[in-house]
PDB file of N, CA and C in Angstrom:
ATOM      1  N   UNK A   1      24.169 -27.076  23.699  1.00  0.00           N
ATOM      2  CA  UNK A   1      23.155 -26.423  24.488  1.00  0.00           C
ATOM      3  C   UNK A   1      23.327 -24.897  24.459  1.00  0.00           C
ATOM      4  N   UNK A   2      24.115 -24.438  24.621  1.00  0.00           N
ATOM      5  CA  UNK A   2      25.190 -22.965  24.379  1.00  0.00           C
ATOM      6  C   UNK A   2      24.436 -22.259  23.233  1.00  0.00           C
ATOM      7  N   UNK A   3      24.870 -23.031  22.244  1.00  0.00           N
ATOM      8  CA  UNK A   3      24.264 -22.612  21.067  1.00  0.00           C
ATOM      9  C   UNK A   3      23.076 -22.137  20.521  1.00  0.00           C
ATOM     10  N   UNK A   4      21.957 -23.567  21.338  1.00  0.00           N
ATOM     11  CA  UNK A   4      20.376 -23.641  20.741  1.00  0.00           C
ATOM     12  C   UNK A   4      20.193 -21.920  21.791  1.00  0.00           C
ATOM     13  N   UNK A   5      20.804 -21.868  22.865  1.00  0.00           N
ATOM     14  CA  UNK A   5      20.373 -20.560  23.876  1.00  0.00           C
ATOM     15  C   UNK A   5      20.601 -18.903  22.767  1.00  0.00           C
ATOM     16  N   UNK A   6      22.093 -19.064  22.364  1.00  0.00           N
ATOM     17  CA  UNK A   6      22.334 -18.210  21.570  1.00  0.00           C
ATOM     18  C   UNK A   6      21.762 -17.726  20.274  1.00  0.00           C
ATOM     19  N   UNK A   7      21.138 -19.353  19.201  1.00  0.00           N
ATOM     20  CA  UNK A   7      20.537 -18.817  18.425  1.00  0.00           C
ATOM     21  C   UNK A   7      19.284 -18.178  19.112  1.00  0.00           C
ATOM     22  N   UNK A   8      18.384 -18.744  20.073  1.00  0.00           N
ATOM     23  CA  UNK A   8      17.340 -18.330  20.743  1.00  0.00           C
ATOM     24  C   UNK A   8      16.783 -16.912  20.751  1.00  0.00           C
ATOM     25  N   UNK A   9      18.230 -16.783  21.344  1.00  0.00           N
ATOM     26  CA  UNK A   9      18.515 -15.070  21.720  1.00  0.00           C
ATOM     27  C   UNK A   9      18.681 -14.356  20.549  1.00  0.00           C
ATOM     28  N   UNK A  10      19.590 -14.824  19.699  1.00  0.00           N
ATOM     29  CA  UNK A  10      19.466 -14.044  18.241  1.00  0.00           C
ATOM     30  C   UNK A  10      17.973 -13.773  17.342  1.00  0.00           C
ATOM     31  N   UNK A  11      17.375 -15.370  17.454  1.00  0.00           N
ATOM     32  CA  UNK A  11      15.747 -14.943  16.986  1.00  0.00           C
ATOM     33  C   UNK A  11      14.854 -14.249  17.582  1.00  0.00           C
ATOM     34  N   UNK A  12      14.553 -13.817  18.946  1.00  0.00           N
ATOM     35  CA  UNK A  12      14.507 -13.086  19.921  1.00  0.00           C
ATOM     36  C   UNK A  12      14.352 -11.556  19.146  1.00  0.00           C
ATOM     37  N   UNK A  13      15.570 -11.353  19.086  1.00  0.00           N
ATOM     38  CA  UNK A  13      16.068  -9.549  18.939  1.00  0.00           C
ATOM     39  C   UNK A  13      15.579  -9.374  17.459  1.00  0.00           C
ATOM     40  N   UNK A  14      15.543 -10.594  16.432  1.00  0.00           N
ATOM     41  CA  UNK A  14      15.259 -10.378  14.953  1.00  0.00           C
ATOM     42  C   UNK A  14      14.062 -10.314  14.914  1.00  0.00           C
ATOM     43  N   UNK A  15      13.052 -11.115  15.865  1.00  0.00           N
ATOM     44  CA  UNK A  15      11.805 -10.852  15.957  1.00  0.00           C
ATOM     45  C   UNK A  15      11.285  -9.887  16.804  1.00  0.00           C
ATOM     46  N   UNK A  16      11.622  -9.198  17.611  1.00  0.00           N
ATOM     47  CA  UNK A  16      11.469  -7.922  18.138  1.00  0.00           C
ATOM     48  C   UNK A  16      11.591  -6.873  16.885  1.00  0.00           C
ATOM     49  N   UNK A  17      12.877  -6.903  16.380  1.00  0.00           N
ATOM     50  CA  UNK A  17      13.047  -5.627  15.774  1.00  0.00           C
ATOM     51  C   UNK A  17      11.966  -6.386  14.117  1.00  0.00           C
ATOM     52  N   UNK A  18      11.395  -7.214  13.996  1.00  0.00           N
ATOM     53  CA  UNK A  18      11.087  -6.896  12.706  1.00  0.00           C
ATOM     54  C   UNK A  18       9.404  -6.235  13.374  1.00  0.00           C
ATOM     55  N   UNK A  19       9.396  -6.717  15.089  1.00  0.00           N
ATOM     56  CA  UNK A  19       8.011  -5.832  15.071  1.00  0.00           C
ATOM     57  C   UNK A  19       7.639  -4.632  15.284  1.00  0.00           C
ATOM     58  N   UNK A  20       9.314  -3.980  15.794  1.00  0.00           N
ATOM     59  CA  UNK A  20       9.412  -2.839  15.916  1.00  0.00           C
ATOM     60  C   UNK A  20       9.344  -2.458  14.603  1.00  0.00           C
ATOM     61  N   UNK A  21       9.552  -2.794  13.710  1.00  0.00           N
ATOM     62  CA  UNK A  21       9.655  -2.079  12.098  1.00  0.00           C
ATOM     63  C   UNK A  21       8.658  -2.381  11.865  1.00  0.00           C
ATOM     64  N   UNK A  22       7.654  -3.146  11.880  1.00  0.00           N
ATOM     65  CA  UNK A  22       6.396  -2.964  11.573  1.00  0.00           C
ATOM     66  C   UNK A  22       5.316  -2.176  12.328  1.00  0.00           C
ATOM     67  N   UNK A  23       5.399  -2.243  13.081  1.00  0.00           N
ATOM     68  CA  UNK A  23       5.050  -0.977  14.076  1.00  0.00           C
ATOM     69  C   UNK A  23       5.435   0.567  13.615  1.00  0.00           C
ATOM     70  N   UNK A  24       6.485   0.694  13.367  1.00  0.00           N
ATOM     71  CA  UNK A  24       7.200   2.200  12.826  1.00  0.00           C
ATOM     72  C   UNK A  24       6.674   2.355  11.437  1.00  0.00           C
ATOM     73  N   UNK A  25       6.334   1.598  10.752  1.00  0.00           N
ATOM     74  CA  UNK A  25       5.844   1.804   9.475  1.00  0.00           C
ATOM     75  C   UNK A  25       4.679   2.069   9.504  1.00  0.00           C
ATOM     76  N   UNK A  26       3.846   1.144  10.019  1.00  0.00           N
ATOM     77  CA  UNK A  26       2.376   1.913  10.075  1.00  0.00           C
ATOM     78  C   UNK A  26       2.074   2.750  11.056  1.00  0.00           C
ATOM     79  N   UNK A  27       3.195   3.296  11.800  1.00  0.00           N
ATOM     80  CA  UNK A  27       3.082   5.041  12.295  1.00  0.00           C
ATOM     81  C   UNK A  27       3.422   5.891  11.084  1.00  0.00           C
ATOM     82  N   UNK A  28       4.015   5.472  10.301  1.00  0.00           N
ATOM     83  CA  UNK A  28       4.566   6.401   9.222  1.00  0.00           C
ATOM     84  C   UNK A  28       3.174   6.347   8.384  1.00  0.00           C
ATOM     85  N   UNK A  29       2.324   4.991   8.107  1.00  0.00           N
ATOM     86  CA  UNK A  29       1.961   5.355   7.671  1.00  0.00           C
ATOM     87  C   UNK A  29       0.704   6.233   7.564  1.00  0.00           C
ATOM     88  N   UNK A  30      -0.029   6.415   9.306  1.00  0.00           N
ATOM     89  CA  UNK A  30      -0.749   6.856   9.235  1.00  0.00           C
ATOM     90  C   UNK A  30      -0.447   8.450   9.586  1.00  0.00           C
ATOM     91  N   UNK A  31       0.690   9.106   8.990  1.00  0.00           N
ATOM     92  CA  UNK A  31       0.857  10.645   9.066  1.00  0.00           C
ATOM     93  C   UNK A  31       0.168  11.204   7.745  1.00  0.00           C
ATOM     94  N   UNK A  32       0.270  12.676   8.040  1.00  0.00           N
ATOM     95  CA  UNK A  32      -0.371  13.537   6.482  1.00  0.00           C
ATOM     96  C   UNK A  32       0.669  12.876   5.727  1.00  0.00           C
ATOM     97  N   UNK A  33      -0.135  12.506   4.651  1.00  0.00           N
ATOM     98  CA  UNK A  33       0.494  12.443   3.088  1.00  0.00           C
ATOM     99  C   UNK A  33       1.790  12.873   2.666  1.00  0.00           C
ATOM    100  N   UNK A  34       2.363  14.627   2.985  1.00  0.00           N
ATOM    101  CA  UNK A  34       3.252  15.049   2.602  1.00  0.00           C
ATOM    102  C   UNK A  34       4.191  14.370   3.826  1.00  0.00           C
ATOM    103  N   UNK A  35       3.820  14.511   4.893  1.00  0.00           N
ATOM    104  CA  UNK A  35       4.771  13.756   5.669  1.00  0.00           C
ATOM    105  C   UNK A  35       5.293  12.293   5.235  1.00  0.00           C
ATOM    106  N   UNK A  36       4.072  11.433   5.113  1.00  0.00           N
ATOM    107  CA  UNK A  36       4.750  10.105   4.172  1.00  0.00           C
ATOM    108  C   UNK A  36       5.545   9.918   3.892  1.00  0.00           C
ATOM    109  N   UNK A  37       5.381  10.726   2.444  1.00  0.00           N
ATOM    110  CA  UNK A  37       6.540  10.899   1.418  1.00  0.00           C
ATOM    111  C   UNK A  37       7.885  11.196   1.862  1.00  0.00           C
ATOM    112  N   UNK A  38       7.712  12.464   2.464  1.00  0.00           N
ATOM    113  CA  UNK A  38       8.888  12.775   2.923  1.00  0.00           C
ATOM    114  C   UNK A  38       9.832  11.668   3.490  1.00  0.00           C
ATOM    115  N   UNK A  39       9.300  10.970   4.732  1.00  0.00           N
ATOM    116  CA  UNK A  39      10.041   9.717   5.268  1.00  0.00           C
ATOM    117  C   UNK A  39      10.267   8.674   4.394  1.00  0.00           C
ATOM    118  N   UNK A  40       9.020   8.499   3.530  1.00  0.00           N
ATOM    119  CA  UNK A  40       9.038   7.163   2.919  1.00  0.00           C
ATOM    120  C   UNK A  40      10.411   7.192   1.770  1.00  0.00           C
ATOM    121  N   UNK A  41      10.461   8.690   1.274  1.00  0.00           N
ATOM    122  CA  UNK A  41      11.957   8.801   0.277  1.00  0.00           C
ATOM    123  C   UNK A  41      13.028   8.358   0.610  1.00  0.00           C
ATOM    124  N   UNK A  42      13.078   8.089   2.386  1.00  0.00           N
ATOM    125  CA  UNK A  42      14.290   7.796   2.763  1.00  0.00           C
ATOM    126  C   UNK A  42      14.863   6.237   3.069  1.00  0.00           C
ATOM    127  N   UNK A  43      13.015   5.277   2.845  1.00  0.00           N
ATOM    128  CA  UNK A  43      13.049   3.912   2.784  1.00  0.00           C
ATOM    129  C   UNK A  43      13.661   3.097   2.201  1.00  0.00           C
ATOM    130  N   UNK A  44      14.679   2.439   2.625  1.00  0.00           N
ATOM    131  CA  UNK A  44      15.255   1.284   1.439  1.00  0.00           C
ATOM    132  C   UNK A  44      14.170   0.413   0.652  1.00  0.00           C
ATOM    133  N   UNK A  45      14.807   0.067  -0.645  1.00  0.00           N
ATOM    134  CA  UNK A  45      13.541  -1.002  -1.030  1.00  0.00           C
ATOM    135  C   UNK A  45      13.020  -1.927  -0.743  1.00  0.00           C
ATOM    136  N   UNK A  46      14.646  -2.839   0.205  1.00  0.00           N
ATOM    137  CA  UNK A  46      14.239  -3.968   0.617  1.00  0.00           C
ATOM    138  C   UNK A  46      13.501  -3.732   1.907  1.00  0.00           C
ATOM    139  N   UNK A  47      12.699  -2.739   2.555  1.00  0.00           N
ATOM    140  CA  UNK A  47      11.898  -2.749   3.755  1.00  0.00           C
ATOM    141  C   UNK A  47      10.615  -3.170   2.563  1.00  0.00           C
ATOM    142  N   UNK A  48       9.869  -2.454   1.536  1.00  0.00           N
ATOM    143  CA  UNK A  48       9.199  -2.518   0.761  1.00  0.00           C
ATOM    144  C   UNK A  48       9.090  -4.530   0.683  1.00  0.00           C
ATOM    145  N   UNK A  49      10.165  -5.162   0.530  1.00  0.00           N
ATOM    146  CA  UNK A  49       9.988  -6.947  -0.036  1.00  0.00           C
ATOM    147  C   UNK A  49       9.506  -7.107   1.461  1.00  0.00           C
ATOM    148  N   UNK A  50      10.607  -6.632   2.638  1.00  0.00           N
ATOM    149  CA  UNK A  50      10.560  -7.475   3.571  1.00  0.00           C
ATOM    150  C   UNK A  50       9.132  -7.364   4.756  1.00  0.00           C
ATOM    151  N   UNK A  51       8.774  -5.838   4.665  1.00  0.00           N
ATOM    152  CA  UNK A  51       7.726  -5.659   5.973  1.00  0.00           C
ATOM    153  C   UNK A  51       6.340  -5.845   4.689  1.00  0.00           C
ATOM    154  N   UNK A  52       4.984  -6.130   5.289  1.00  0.00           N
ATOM    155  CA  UNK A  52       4.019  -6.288   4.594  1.00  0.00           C
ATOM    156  C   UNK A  52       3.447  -5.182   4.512  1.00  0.00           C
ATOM    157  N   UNK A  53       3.882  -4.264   3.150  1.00  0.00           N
ATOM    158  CA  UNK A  53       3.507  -2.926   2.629  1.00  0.00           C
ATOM    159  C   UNK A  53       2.301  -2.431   2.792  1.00  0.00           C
ATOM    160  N   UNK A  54       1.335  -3.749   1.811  1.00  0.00           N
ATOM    161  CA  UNK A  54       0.133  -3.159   0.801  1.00  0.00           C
ATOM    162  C   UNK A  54      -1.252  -3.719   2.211  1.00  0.00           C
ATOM    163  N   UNK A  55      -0.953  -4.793   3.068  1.00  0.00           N
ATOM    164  CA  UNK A  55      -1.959  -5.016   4.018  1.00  0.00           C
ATOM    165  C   UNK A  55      -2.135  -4.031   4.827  1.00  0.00           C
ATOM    166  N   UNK A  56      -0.871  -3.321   5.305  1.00  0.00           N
ATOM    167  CA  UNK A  56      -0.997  -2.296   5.998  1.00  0.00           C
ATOM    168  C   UNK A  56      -1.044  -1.229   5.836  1.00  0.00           C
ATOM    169  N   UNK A  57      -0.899  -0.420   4.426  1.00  0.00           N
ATOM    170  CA  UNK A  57      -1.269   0.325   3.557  1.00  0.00           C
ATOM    171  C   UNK A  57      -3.131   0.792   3.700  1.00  0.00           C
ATOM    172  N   UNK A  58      -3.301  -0.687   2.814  1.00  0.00           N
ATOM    173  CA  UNK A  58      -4.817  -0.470   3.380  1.00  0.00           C
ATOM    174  C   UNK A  58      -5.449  -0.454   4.861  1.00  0.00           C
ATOM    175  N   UNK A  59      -5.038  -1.107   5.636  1.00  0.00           N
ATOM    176  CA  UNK A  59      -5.299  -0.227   7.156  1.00  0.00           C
ATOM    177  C   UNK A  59      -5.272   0.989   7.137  1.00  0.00           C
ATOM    178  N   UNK A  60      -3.992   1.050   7.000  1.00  0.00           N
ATOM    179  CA  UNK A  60      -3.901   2.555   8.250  1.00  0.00           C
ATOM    180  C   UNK A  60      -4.870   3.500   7.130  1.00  0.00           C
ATOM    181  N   UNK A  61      -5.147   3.669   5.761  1.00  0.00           N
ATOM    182  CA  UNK A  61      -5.986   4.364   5.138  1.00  0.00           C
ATOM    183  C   UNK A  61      -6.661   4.114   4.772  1.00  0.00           C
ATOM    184  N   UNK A  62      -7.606   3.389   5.435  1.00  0.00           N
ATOM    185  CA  UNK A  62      -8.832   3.007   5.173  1.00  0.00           C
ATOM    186  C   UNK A  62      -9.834   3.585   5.015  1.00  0.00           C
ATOM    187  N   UNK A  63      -9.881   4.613   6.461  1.00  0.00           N
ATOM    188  CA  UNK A  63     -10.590   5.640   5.866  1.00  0.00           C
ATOM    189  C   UNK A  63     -11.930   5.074   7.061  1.00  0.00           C
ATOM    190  N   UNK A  64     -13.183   5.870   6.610  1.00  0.00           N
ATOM    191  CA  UNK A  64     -14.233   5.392   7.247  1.00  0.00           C
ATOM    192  C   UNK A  64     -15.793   5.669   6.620  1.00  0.00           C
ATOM    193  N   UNK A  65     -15.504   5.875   5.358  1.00  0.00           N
ATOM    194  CA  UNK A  65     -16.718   5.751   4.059  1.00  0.00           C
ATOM    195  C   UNK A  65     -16.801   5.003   3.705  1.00  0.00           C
ATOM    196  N   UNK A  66     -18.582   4.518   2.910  1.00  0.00           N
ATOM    197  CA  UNK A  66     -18.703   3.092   2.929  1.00  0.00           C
ATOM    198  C   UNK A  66     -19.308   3.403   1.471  1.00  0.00           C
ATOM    199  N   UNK A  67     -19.676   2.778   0.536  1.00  0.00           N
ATOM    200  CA  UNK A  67     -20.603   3.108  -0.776  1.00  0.00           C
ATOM    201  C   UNK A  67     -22.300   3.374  -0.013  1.00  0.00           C
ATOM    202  N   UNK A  68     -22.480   4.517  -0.497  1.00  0.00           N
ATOM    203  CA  UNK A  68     -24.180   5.115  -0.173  1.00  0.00           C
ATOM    204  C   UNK A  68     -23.585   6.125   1.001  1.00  0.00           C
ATOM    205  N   UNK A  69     -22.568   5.872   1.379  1.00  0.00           N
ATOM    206  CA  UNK A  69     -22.554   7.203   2.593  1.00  0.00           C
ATOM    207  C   UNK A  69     -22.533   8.486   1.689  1.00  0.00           C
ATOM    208  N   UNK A  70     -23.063   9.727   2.660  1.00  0.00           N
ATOM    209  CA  UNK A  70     -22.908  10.929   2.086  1.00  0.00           C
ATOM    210  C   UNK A  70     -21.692  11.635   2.179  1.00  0.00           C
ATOM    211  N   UNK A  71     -21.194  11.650   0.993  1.00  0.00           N
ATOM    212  CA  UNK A  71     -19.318  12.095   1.124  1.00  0.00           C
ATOM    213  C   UNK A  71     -19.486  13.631   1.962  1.00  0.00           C
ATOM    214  N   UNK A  72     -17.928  13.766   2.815  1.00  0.00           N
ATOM    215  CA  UNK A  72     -18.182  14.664   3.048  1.00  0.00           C
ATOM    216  C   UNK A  72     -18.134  15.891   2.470  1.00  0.00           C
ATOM    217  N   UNK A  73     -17.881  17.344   2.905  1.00  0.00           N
ATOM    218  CA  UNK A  73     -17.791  18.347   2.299  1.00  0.00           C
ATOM    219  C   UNK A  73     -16.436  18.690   1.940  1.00  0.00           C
ATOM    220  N   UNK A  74     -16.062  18.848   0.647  1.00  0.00           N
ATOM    221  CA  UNK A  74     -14.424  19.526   0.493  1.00  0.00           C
ATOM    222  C   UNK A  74     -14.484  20.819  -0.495  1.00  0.00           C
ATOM    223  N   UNK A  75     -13.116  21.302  -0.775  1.00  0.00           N
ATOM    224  CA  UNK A  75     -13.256  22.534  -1.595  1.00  0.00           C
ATOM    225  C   UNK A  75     -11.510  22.139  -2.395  1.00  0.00           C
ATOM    226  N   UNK A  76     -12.078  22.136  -4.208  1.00  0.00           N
ATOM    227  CA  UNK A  76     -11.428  21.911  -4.583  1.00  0.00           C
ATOM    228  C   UNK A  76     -10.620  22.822  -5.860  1.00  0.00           C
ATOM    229  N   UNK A  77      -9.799  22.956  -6.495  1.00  0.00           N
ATOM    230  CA  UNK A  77     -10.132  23.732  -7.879  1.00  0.00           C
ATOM    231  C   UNK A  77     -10.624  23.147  -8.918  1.00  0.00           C
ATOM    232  N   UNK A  78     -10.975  23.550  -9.775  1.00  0.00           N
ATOM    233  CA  UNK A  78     -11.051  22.975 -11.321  1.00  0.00           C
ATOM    234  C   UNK A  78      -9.950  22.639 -12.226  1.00  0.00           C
ATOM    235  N   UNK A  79      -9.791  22.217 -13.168  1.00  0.00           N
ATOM    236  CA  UNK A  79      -8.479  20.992 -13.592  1.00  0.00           C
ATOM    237  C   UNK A  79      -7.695  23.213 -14.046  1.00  0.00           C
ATOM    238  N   UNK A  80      -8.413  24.000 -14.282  1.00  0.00           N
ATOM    239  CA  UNK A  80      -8.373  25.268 -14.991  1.00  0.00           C
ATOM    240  C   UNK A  80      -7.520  26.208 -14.235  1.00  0.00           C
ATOM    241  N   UNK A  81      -8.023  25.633 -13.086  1.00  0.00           N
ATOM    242  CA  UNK A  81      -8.131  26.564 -11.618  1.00  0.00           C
ATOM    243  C   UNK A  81      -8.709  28.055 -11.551  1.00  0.00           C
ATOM    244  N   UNK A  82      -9.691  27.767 -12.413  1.00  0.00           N
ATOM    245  CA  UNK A  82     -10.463  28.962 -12.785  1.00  0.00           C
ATOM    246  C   UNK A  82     -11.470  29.754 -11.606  1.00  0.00           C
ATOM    247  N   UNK A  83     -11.871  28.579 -10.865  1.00  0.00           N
ATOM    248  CA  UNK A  83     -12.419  28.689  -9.675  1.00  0.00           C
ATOM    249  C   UNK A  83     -12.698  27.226  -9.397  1.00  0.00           C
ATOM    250  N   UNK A  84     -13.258  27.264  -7.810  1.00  0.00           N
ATOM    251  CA  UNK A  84     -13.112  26.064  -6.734  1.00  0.00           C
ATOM    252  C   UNK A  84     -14.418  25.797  -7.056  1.00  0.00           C
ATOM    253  N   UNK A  85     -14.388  24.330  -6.311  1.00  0.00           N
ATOM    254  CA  UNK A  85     -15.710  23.677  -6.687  1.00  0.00           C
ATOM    255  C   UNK A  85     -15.866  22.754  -4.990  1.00  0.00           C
ATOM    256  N   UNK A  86     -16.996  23.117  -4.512  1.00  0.00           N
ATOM    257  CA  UNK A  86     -17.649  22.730  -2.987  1.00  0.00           C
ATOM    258  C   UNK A  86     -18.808  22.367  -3.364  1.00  0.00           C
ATOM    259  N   UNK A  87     -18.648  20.361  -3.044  1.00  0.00           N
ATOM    260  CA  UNK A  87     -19.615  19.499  -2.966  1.00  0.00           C
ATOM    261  C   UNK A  87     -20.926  20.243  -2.399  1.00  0.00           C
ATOM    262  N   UNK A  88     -20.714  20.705  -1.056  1.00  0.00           N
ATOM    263  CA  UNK A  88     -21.773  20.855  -0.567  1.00  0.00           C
ATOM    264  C   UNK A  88     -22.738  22.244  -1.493  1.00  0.00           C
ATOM    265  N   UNK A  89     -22.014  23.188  -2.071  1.00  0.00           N
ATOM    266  CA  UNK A  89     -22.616  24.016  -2.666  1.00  0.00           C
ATOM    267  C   UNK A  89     -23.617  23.754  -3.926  1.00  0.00           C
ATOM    268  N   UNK A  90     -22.539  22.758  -5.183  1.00  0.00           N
ATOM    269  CA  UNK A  90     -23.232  22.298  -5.980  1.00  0.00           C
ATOM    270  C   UNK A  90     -23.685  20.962  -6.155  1.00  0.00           C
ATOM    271  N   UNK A  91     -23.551  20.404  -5.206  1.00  0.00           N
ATOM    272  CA  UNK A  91     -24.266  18.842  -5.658  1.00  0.00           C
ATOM    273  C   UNK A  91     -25.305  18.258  -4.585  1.00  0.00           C
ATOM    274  N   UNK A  92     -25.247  19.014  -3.445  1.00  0.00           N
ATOM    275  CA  UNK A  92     -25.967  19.063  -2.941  1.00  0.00           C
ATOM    276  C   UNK A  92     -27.513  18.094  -2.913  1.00  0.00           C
ATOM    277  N   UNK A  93     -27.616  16.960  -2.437  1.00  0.00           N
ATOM    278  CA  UNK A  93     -28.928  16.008  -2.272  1.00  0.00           C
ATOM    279  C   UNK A  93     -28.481  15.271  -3.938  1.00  0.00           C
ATOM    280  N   UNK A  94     -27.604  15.282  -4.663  1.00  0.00           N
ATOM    281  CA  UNK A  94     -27.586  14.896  -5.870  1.00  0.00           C
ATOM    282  C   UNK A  94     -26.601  13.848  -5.840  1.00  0.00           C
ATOM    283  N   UNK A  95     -27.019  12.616  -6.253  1.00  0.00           N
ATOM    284  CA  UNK A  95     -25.684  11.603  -6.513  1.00  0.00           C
ATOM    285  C   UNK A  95     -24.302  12.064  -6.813  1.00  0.00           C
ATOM    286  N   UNK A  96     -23.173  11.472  -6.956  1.00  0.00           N
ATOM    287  CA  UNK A  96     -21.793  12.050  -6.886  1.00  0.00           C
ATOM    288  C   UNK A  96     -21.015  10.966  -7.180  1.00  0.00           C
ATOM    289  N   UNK A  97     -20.023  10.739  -7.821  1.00  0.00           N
ATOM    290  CA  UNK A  97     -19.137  10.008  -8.047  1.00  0.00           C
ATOM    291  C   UNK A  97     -17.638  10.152  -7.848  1.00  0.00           C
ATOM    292  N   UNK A  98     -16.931   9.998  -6.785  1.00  0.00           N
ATOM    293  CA  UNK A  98     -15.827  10.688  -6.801  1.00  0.00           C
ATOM    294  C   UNK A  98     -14.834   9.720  -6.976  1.00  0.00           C
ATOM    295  N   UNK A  99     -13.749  10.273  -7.922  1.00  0.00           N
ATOM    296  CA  UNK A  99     -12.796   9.481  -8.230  1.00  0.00           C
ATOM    297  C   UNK A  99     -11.185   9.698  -8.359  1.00  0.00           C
ATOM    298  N   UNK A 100     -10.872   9.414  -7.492  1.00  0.00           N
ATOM    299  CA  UNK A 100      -9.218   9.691  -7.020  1.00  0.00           C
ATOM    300  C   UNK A 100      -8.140   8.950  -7.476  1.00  0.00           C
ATOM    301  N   UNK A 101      -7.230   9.184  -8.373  1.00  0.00           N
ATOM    302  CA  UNK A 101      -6.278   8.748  -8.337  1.00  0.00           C
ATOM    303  C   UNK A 101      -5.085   9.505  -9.309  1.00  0.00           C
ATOM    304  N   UNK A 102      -3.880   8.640 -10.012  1.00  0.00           N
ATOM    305  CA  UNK A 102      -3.070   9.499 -10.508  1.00  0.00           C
ATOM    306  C   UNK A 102      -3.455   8.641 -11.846  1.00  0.00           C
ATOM    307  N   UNK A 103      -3.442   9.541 -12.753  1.00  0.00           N
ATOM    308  CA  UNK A 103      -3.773   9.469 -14.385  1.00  0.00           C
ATOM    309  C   UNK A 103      -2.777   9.927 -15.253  1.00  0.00           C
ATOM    310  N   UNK A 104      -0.975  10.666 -14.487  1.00  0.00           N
ATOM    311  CA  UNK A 104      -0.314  10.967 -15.631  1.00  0.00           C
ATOM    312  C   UNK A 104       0.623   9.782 -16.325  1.00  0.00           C
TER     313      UNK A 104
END
């Protein structure tokens, strides 16, 4: 009887703290970007197997654009950096395709 109480208590604290770690992660993950990183460098891998990364990934940056919304306004450079380029200046009432990611 001792026992079934003790493991009890042990699953208890393992299930607390794995919700505290899931909880702490998707505070991490919804900081600026550079902040992320910063913390996330310091993540072991096995948090990566053990907490559910990529579901909560897409949460917390989800974002709140839908396809047909009007993107908003940003200011960016050119790949040149010859000069900046602002949606709202040149594309203005004109379809747009924007596409984000890493390509090296």
């Amino acid at each position: 009887m001792r026992f079934l109480k003790v493991a009890g208590g042990v699953l208890g604290v393992c299930v607390l703290l794995y919700g505290v770690s899931i909880a702490g992660l998707y505070w991490i993950m919804r900081q600026p970007l550079d902040r992320f990183g910063a913390i996330m460098k310091h993540m072991p891998d096995m948090a990566m197997v053990l907490l559910p990364f990529r579901p909560m990934w897409t949460s917390a940056r989800a974002g709140t654009l839908h396809p047909g919304d009007i993107a908003p306004d940003f200011d960016l450079p050119t790949v040149d950096h010859a000069r900046r380029v602002r949606i709202a200046d040149e594309y203005h009432g004109r379809p747009v395709v924007l596409i984000f990611g890493s390509y090296s």
